[in-house]
Protein backbone atom coordinates (compact mmCIF):
# COMPACT_ATOMS: atom_id res chain seq x y z
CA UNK A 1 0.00 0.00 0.00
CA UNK A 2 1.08 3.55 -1.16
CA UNK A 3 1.81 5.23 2.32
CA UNK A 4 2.93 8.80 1.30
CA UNK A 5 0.44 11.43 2.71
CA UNK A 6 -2.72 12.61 1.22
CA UNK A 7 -2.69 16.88 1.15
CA UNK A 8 -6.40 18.43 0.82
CA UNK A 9 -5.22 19.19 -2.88
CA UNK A 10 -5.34 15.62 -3.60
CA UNK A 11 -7.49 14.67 -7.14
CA UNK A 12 -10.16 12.31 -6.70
CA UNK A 13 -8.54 9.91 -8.41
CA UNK A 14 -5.73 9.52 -6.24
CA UNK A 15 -7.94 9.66 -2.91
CA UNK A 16 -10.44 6.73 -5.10
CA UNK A 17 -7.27 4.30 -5.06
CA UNK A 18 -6.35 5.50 -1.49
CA UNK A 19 -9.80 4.86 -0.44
CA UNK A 20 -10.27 1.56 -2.31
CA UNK A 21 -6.81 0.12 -0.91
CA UNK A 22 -8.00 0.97 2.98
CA UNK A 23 -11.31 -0.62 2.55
CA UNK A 24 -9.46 -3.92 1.14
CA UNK A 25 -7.32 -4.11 3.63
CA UNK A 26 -7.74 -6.77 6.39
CA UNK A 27 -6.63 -4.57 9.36
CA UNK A 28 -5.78 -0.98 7.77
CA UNK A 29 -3.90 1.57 9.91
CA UNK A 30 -6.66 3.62 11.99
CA UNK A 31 -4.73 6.88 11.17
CA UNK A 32 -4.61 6.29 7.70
CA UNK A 33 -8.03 5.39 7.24
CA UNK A 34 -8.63 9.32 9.19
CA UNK A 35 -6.57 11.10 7.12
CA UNK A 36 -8.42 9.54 3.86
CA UNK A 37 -11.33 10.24 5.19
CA UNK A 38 -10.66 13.49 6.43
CA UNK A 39 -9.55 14.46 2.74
CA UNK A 40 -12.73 13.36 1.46
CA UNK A 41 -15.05 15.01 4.04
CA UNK A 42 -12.93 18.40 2.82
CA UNK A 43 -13.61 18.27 -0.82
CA UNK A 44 -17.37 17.34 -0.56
CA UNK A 45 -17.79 20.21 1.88
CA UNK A 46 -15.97 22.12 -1.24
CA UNK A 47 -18.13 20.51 -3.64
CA UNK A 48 -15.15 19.24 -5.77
CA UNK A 49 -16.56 15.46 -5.41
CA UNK A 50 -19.97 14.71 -5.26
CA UNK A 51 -22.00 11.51 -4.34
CA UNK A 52 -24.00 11.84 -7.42
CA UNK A 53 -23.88 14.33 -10.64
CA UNK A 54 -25.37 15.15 -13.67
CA UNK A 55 -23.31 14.56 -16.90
CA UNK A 56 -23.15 16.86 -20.09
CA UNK A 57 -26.55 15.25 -20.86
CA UNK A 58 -27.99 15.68 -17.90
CA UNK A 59 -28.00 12.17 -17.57
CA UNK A 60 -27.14 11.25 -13.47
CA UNK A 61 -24.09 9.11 -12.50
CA UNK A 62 -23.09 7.94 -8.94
CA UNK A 63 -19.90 7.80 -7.30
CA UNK A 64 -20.09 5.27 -5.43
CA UNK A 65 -16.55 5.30 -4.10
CA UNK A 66 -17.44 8.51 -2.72
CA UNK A 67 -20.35 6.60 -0.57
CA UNK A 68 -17.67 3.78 0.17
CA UNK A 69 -15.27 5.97 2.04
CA UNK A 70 -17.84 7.79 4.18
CA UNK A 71 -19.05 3.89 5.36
CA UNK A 72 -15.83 3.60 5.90
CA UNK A 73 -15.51 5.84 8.42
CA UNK A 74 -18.37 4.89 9.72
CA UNK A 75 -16.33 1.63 10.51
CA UNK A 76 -13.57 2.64 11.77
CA UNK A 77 -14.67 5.71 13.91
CA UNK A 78 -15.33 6.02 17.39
CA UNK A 79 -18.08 7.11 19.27
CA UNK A 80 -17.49 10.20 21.41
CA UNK A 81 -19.09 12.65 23.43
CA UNK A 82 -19.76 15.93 21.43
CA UNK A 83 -20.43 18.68 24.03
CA UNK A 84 -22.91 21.36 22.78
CA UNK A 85 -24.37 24.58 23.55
CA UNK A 86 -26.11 24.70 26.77
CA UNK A 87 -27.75 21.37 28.13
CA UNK A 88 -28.09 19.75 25.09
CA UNK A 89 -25.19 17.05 24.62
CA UNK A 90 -24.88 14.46 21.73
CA UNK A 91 -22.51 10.77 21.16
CA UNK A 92 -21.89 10.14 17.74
CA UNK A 93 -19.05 9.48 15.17
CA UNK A 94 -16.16 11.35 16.21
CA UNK A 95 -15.34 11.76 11.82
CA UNK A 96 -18.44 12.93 11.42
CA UNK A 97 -19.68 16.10 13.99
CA UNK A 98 -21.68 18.90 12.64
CA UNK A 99 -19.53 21.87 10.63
CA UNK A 100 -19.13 24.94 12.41
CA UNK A 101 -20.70 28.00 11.06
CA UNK A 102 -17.04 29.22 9.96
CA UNK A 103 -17.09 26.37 6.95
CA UNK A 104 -20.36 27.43 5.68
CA UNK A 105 -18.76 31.03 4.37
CA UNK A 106 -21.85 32.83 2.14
CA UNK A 107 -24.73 30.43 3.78
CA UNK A 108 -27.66 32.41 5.90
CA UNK A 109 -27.99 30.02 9.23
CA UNK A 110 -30.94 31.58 10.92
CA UNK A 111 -30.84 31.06 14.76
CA UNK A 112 -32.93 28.07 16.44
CA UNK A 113 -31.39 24.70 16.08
CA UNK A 114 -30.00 23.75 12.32
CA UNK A 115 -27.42 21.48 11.69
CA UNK A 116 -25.24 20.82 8.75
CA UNK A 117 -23.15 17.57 9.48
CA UNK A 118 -19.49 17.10 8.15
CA UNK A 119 -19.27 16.28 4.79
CA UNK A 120 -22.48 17.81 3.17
CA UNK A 121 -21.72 20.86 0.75
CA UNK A 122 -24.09 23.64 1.22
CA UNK A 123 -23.61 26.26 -1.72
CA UNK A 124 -23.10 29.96 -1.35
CA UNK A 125 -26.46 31.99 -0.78
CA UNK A 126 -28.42 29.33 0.84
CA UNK A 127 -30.97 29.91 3.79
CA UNK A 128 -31.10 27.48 6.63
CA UNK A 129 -34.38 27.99 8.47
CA UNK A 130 -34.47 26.61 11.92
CA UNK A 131 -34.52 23.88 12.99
CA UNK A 132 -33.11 21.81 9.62
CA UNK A 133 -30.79 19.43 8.86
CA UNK A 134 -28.33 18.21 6.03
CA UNK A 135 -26.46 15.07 6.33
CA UNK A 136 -22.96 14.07 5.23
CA UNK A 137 -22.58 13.13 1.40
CA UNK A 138 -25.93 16.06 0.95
CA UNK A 139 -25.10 18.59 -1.87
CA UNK A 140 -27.27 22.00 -1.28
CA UNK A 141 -26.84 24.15 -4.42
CA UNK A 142 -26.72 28.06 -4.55
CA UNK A 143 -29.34 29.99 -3.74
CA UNK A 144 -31.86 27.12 -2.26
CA UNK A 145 -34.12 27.57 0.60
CA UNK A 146 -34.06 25.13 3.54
CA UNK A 147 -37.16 25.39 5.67
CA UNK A 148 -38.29 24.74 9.35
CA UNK A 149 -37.83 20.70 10.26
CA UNK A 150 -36.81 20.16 6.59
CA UNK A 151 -34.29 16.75 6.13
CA UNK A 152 -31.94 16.61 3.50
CA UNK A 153 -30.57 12.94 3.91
CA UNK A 154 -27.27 11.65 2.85
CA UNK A 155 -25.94 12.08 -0.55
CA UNK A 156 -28.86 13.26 -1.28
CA UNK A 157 -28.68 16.13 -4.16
CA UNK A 158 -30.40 19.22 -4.03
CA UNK A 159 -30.34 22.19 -6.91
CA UNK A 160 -29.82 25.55 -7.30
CA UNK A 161 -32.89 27.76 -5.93
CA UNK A 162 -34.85 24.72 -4.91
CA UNK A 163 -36.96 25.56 -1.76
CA UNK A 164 -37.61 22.94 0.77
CA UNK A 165 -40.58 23.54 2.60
CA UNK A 166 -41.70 22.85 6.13
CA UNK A 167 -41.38 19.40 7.13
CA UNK A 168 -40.17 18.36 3.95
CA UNK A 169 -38.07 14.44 4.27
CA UNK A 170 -35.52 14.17 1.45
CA UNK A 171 -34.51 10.53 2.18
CA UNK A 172 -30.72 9.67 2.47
CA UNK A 173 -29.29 6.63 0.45
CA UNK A 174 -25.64 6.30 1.80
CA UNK A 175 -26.07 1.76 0.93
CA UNK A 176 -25.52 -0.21 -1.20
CA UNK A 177 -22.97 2.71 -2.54
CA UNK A 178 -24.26 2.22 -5.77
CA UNK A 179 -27.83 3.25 -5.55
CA UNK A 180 -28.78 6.51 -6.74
CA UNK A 181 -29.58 9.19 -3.99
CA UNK A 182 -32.68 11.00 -4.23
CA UNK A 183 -32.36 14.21 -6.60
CA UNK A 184 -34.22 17.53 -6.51
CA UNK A 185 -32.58 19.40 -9.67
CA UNK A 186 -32.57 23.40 -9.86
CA UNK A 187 -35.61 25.45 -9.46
CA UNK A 188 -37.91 22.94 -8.44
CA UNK A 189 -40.62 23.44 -5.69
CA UNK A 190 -41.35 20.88 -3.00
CA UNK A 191 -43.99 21.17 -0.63
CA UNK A 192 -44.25 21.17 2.81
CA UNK A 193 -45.02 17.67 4.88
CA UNK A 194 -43.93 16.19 1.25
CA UNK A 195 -41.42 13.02 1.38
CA UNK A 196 -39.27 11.73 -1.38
CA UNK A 197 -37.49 8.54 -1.02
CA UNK A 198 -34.81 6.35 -2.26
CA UNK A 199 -35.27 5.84 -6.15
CA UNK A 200 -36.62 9.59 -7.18
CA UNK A 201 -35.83 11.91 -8.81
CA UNK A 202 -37.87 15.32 -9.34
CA UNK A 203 -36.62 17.35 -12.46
CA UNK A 204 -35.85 20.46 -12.82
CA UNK A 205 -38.69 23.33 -11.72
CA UNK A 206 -40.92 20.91 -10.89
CA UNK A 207 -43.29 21.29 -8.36
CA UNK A 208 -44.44 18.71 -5.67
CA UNK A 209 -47.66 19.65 -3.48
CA UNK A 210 -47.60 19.73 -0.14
CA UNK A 211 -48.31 16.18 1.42
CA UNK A 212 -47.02 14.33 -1.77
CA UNK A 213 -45.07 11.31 -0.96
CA UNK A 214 -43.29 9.53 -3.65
CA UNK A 215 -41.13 6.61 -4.02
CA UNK A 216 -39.68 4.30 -6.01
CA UNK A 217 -42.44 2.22 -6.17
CA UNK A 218 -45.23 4.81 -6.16
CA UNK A 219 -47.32 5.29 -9.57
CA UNK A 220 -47.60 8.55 -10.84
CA UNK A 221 -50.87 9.44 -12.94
CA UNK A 222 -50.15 12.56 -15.58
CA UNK A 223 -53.82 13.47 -16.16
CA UNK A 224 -52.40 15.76 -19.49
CA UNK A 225 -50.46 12.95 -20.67
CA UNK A 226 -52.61 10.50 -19.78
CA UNK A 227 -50.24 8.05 -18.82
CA UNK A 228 -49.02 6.37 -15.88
CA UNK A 229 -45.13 6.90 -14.65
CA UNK A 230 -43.41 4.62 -13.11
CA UNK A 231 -39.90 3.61 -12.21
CA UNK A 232 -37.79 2.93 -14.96
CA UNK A 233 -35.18 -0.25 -15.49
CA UNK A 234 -32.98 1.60 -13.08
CA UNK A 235 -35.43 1.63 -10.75
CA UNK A 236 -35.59 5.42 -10.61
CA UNK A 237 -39.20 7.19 -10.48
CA UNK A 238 -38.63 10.14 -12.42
CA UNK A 239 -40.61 13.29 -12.44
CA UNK A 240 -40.72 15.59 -15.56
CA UNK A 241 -39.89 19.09 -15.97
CA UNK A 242 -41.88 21.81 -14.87
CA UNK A 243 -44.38 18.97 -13.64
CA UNK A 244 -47.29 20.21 -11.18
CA UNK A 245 -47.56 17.27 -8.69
CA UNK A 246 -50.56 17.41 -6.19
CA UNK A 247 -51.88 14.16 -4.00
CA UNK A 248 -54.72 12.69 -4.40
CA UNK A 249 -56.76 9.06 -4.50
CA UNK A 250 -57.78 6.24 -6.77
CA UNK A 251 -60.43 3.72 -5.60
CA UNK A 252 -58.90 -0.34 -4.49
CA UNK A 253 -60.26 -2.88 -6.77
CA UNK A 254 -62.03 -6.01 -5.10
CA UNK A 255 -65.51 -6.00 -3.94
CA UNK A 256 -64.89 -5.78 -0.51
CA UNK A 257 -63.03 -2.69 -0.54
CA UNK A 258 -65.42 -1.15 -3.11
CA UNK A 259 -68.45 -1.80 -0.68
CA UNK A 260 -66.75 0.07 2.35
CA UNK A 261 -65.88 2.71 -0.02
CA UNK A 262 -61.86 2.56 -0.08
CA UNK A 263 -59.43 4.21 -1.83
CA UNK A 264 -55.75 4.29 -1.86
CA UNK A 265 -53.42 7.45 -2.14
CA UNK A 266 -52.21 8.71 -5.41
CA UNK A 267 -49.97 11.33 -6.85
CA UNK A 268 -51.64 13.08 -9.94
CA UNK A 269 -49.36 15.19 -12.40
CA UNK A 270 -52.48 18.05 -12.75
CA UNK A 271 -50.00 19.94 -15.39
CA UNK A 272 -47.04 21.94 -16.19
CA UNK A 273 -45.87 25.26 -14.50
CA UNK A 274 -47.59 27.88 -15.62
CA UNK A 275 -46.98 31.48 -14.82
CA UNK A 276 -49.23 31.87 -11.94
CA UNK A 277 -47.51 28.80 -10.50
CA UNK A 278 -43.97 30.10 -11.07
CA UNK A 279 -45.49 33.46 -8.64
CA UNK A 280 -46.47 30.99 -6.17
CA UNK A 281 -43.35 29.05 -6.31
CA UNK A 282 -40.88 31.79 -6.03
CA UNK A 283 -37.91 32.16 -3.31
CA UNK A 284 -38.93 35.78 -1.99
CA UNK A 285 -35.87 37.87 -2.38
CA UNK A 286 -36.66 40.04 0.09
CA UNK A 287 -36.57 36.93 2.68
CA UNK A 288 -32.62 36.95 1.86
């Protein structure tokens, strides 16, 4: 094994192979395995590796090495105390603590409990309303609004002026290190109380109603289309551009549930973003 030192300048290449030879390793050195790790904590906080991104095409890739070395430091970390402000006092990963407001330069963190953990980028001109949090592997772009008790899980990708609202859950897929994280691309709208899971993937300036929870396995029903959507053979539910989401019902077949009246929940593409939507969508710049 190569043991000269990584430096935080290191390409992504050479910290893949660095990574790659510490996870094959039957007992790899402890220090090491930190200073690997350490490396690639810095340049996702820089956003100069990312767990997932988009290619010329737009077309989504995953770097899955880049999940491998954050599980392992899951591995080989230890669990410490992590004092914090007043009572409150927290045991976790000692490789992975929350970053301190100093390495989120050009980020608005409003007072009252947010959290960004070590390893998630979070782009310049971003809003953090309390209390929310971003897990490691998350990429935040520019300019995006995250609301009160909004999750961004790990890896997870979020765009450029996306706003999170309210309770929004933007599940985290950190394993197997090849599945593709959950993607919100730039401009899109999501709703507050709304979940997105592992396997979706919400286009750009789309819009997803409040309450609207989608996964991989949930059918989508485009009423202008007139089509059903449904994951594809990557197992990715995709939602198109510009695509007005909203939640709604269709009735369960069987007799039984059709006399006691039942219906299941459904997720109903009403239609594209028009330009009363795009009023009702907008990040208020006066907010920033």
């Amino acid at each position: 094994m190569n043991d000269s030192p990584i430096s935080p300048a290191s390409s992504a290449a050479a910290l893949r192979q660095r990574l790659a030879e510490l996870a094959g390793a039957a007992a790899p050195d402890p220090g090491a395995v930190r200073e690997a790790v350490e490396v690639l904590l810095d340049l996702l906080e820089r956003g100069e590796v990312r767990a997932a991104w988009p290619d010329e095409e737009g077309r989504w890739q995953v770097a899955a090495w880049v999940k491998s070395g954050l599980i392992l430091g899951f591995r080989h970390g230890q669990v410490v105390s992590m004092p914090a402000a007043g009572p409150l006092h927290f045991r976790d990963k000692d490789l992975f603590p929350v970053q301190s407001a100093e390495r989120l330069a050009g980020v608005r963190i409003v007072p009252g409990g947010s959290a960004v953990r070590r390893g998630a980028h979070v782009g310049s001109g971003a809003v953090l309303m309390p209390p929310c949090y971003i897990n490691m592997g998350a990429w935040v772009g520019s300019g995006a609004m995250i609301d009160s008790h909004a999750l961004v899980g790990s890896c997870a990708q979020i765009g450029a002026g996306v706003h999170l609202s309210a309770g929004a859950q933007i599940g985290g897929v950190l394993e197997p290190p090849g599945a593709m994280p959950v993607i919100v691309e730039d401009g899109a709208f999501i709703g507050g109380l709304s979940a997105l899971v592992e396997g979706v993937r919400v286009r750009r300036e789309a819009v997803i109603g409040a309450g609207v929870v989608l996964t991989a396995s949930t059918p989508v029903y485009d009423l202008q289309a007139e089509q059903v959507l449904r994951a594809g053979a990557d197992g990715v539910l995709e939602i198109p551009e510009r695509a007005v989401v909203v939640p709604g019902s269709r009735p369960v077949g069987g007799r039984w549930a059709r006399e006691q009246g039942l219906s299941a929940s459904a997720a109903l593409i009403v239609k594209r973003r028009d330009a009363g939507t795009d009023a009702r969508a907008a990040l208020e710049e006066a907010l920033r």
